[in-house]
Protein backbone atom coordinates (compact mmCIF):
# COMPACT_ATOMS: atom_id res chain seq x y z
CA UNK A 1 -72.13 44.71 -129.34
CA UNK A 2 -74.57 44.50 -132.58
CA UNK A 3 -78.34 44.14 -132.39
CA UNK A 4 -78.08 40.34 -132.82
CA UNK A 5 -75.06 39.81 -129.75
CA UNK A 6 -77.09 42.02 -127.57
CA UNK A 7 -80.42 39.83 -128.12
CA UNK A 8 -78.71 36.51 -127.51
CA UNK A 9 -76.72 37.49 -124.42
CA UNK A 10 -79.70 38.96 -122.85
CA UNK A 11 -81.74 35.68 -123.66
CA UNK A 12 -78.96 33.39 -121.66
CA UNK A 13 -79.19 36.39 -119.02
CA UNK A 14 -82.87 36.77 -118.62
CA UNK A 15 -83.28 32.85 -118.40
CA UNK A 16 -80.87 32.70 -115.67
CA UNK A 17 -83.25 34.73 -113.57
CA UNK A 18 -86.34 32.59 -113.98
CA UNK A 19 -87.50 29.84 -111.68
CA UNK A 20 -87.78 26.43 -113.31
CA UNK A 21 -90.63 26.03 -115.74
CA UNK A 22 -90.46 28.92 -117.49
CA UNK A 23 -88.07 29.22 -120.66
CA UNK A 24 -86.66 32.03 -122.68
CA UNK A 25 -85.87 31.55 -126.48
CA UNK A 26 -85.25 34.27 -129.10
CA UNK A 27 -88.16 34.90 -131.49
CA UNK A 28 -88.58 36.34 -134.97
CA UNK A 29 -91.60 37.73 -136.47
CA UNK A 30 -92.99 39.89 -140.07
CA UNK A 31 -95.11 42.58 -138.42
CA UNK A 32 -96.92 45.02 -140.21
CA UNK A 33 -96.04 46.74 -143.12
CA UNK A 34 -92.85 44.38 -143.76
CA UNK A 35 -91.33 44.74 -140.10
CA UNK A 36 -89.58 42.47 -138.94
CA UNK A 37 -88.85 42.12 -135.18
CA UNK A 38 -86.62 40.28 -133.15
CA UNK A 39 -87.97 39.57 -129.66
CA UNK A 40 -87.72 37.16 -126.52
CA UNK A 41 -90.67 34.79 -126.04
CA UNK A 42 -91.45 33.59 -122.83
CA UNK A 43 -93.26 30.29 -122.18
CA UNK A 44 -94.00 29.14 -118.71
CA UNK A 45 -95.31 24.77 -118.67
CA UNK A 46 -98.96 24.36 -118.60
CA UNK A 47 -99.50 27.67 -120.54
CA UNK A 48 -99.89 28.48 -124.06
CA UNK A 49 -100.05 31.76 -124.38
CA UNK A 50 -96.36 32.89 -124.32
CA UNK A 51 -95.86 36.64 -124.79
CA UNK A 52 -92.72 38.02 -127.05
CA UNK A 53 -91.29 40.96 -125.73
CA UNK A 54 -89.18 42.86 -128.18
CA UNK A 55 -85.72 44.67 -127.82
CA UNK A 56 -85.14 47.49 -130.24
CA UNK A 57 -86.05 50.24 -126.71
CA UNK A 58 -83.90 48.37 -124.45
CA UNK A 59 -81.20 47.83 -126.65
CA UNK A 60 -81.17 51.89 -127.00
CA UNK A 61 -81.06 51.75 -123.00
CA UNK A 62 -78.08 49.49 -123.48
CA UNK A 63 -76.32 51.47 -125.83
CA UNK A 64 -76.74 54.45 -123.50
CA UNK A 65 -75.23 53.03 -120.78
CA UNK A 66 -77.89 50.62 -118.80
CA UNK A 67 -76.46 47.50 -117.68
CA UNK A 68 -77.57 44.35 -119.40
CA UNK A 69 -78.38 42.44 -115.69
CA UNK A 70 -80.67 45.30 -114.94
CA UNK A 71 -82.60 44.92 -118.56
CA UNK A 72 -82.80 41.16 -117.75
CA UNK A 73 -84.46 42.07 -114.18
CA UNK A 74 -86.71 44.19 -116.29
CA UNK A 75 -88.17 41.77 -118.67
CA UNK A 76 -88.60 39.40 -115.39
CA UNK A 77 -90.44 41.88 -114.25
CA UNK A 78 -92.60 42.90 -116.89
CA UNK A 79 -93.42 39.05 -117.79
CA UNK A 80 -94.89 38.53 -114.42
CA UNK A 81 -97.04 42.00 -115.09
CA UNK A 82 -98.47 40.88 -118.48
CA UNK A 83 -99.09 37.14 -118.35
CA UNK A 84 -102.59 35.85 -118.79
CA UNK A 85 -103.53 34.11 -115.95
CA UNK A 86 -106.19 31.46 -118.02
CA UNK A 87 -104.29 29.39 -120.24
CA UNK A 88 -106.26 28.84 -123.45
CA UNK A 89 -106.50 25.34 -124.58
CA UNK A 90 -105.60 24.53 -127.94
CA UNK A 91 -108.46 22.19 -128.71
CA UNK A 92 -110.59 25.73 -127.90
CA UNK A 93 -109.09 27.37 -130.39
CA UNK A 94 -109.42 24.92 -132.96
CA UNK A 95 -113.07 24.24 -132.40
CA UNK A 96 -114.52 26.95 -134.50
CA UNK A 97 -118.05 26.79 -133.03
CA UNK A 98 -116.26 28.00 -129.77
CA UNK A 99 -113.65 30.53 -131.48
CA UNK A 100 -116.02 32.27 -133.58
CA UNK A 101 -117.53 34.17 -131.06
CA UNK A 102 -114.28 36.01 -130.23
CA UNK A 103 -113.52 36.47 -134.06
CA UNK A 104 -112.75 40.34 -135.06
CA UNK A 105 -111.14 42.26 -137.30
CA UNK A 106 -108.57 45.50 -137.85
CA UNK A 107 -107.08 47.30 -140.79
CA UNK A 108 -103.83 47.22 -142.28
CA UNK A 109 -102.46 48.72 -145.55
CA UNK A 110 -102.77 46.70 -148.45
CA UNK A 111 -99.53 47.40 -150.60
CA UNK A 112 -97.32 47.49 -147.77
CA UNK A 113 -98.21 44.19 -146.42
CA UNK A 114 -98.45 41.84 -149.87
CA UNK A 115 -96.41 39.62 -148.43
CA UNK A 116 -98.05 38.75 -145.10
CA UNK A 117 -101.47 39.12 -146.97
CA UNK A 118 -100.12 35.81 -149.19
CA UNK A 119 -100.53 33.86 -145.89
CA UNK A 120 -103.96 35.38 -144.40
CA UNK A 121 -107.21 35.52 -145.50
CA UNK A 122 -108.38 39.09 -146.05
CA UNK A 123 -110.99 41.62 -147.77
CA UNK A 124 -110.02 44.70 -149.61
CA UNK A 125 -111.02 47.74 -148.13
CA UNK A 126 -110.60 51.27 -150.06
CA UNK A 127 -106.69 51.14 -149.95
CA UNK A 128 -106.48 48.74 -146.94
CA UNK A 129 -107.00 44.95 -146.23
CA UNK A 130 -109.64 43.58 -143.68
CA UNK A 131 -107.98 40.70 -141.43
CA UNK A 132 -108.76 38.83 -138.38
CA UNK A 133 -107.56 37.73 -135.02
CA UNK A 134 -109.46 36.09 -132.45
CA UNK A 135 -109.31 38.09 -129.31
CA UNK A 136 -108.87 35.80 -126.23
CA UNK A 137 -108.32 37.89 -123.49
CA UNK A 138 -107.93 41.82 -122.83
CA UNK A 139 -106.61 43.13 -119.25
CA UNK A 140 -105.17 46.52 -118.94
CA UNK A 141 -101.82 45.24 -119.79
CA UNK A 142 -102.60 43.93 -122.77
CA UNK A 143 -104.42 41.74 -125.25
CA UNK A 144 -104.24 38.28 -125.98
CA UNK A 145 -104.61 37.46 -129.81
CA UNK A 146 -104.40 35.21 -132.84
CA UNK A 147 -103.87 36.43 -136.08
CA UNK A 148 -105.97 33.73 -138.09
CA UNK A 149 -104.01 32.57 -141.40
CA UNK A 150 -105.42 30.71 -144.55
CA UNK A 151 -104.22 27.30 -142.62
CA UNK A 152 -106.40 27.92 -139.38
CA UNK A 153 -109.09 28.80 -141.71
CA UNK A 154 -109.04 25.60 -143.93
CA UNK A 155 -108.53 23.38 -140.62
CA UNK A 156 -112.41 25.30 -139.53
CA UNK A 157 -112.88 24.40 -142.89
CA UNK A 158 -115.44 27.79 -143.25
CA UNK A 159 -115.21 30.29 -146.17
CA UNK A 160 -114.07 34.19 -146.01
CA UNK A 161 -117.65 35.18 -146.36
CA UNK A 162 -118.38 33.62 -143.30
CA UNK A 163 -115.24 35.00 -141.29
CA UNK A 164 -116.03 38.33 -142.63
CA UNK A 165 -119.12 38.82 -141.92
CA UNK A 166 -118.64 37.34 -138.01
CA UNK A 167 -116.28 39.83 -137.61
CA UNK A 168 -118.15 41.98 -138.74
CA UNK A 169 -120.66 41.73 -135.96
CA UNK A 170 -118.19 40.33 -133.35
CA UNK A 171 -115.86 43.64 -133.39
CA UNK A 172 -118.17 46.49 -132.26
CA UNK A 173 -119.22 44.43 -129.27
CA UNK A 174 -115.84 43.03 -127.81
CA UNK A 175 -113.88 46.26 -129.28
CA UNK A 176 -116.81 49.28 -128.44
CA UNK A 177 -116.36 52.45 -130.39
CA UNK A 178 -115.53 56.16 -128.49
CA UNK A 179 -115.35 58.95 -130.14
CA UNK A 180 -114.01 62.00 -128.44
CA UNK A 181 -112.46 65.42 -128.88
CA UNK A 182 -108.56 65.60 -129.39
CA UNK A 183 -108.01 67.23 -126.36
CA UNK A 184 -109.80 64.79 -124.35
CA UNK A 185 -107.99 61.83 -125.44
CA UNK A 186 -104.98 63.71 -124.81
CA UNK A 187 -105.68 64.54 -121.66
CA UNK A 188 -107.09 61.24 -120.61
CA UNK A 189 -103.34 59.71 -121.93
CA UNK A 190 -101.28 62.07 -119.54
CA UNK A 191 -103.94 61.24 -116.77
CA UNK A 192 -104.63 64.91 -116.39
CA UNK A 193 -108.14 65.99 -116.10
CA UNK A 194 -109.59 68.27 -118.93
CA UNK A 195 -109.96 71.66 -118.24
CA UNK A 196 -113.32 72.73 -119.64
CA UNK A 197 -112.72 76.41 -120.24
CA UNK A 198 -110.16 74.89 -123.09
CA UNK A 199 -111.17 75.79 -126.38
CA UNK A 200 -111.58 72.37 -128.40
CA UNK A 201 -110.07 72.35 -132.05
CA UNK A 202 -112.85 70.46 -133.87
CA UNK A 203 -110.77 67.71 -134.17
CA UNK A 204 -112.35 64.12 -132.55
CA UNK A 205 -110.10 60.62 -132.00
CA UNK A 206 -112.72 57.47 -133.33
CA UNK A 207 -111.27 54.53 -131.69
CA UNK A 208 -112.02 51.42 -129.38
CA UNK A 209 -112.35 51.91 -125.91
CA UNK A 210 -108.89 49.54 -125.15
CA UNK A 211 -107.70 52.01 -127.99
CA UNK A 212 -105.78 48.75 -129.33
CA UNK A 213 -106.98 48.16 -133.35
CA UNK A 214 -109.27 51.29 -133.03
CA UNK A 215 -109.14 52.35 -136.79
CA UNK A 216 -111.39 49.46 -137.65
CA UNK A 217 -113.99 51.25 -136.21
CA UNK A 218 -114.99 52.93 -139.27
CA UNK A 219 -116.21 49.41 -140.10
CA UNK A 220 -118.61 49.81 -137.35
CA UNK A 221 -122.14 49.68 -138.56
CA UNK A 222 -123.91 53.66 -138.40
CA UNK A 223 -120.32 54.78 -136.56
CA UNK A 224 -119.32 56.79 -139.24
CA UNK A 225 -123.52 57.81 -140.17
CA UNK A 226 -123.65 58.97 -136.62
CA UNK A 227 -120.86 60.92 -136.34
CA UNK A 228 -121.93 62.87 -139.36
CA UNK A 229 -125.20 63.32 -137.65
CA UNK A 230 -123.37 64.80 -134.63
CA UNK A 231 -121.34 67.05 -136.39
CA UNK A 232 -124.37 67.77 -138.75
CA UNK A 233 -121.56 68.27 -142.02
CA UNK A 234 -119.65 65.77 -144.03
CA UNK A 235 -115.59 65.34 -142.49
CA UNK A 236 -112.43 64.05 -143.54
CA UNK A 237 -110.71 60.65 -141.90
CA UNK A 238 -107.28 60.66 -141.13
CA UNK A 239 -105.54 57.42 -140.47
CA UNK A 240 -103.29 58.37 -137.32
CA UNK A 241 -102.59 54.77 -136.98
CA UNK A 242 -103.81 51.37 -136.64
CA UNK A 243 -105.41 51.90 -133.55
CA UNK A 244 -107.13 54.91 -134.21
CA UNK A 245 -108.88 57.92 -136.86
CA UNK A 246 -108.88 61.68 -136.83
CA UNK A 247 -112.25 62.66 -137.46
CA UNK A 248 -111.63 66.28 -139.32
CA UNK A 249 -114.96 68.35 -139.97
CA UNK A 250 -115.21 70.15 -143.37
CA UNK A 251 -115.36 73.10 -141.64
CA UNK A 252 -112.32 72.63 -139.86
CA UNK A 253 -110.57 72.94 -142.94
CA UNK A 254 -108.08 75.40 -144.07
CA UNK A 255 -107.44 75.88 -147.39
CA UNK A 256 -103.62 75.38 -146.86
CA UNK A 257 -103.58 71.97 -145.10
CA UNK A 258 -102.72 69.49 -147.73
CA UNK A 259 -103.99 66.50 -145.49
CA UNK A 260 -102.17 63.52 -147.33
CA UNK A 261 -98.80 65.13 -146.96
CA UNK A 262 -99.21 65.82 -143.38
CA UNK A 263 -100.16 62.52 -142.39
CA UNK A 264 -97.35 60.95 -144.32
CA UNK A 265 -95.19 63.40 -141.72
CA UNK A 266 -96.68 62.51 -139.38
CA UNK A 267 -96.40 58.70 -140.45
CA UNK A 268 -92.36 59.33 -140.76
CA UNK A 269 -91.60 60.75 -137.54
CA UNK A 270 -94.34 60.37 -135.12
CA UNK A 271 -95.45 56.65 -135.81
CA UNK A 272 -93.38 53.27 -135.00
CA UNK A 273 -93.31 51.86 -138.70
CA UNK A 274 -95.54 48.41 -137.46
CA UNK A 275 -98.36 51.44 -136.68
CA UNK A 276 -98.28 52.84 -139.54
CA UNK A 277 -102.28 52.56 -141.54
CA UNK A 278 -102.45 54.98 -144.97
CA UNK A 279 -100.40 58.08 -145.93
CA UNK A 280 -103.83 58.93 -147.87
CA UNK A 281 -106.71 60.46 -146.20
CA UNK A 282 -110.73 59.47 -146.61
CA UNK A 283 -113.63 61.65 -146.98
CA UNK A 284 -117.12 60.74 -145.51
CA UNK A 285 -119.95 61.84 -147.47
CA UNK A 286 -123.50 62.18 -146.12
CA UNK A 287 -125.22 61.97 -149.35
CA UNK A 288 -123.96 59.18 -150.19
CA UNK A 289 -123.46 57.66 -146.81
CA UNK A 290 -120.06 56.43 -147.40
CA UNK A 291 -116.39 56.64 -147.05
CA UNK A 292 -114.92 57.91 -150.02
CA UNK A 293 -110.96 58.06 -151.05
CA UNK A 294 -109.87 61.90 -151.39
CA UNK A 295 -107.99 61.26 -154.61
């Protein structure tokens, strides 16, 4: 059974096992950097926000052996622990005096993604693109979101300027910055607790605290300033992905590491191709308060 057959059997399966009201239909979507996913959305009446879950994991699972019922019974499950619970009307979202206040931004890579940028509004950003998403709703399972596209911008009828610059100030207060050591974060993602006679590596993790869309904290006004002011020398930025940045002090450098070919390595085998930010490192400069491209 191919990709395809294993998506549409497990779409008649998995809407077998819902109650009535709630409908299962295959959906299709360009992701980042020229993915494209294939997915089952679920819509339940009376709701419109109707998460997709997608299939490339369990079809692995399938091809090593799972049963298909038992992936269906999964999904079930999983829909009923990620719903939002407040429906968001759609007359909401189109009001832009009530939207803008949940209006932020993230980063993506500008090359990779000319042809989704065709269809969204966007700002250039050193080798990136600035877009935005309204944020509706964040629970621990998961965020609720709107990528905003040059049609729901000419029905608000309001320029890029404006949408940038609301961002701008929206994003650092529903998405705060944290900015830890490596070993922290690490430990804090295995739920172990850090043992403080560890020496740290120099190396620090700049994200948001739901560490979803974290890199576009280095658009965060005096974020990048204060770090510099913490570490008291200039440092190197690493795009891990697009949730988060390596902060690497000067210092910390070895006169072997050649940083962009590393984090395209890293980028190959360590990061789903959708996550994917730069292959290129940045380099913050104190004197000149500003990120800077290495090359």
């Amino acid at each position: 059974m191919n990709y395809q057959q294993f998506v549409s059997t497990l779409n008649q399966t998995t809407s077998q096992l819902f109650e009535s009201g709630i409908t299962v239909r295959i959906h299709s979507a360009l992701k980042n950097n020229g993915a494209r996913r294939t997915g089952l959305t679920i819509s339940q009446e009376g709701s419109n926000i109707s998460p997709t879950i997608y299939l490339e994991e369990y079809y692995q699972q399938f091809q090593n052996g799972r049963n298909l019922e038992d992936i269906a019974q999964s999904l079930v499950r999983l829909y009923h622990e990620v719903k939002f619970e407040h429906p968001w009307e759609v007359n909401q979202v189109q009001d832009f005096q009530y939207a803008k206040s949940r209006l932020a931004c993230k980063l993506i890579h500008f090359e990779k993604n000319q042809a989704l940028l065709k269809d969204i509004p966007h700002v250039p950003y050193l080798d990136l693109a600035i877009v935005f998403f309204l944020l509706l709703e964040t629970t621990e399972k998961g965020s609720a979101t709107i990528l905003i596209t040059n049609d729901i911008m000419e029905y608000w009828g309001v320029p890029l300027e404006l949408l940038y610059r609301l961002a701008i100030e929206n994003t650092p207060r529903l998405l705060q910055a944290e900015c830890k050591p490596m070993q922290v974060v690490i430990c804090e993602l295995l739920g172990q607790p850090y043992p403080e006679e560890e020496e740290e590596s120099g190396m620090y993790v700049l994200s948001n605290h739901h560490r979803h869309f974290g890199a576009a904290c280095i658009l965060y006004d005096r974020v990048l300033e204060d770090i510099g002011n913490q570490l008291n020398e200039d440092y190197y930025v690493l795009p891990s992905s697009i949730h988060e940045m390596i902060i690497l002090p000067v210092s910390c450098l070895s006169d072997q590491m050649d940083l962009d070919s590393m984090i395209t390595e890293i980028n190959e085998t360590q990061v789903s191709e959708e996550e994917v930010l730069s292959d290129h490192a940045y380099y913050f400069s104190r004197k000149e308060n500003r990120l800077l491209p290495t090359q």
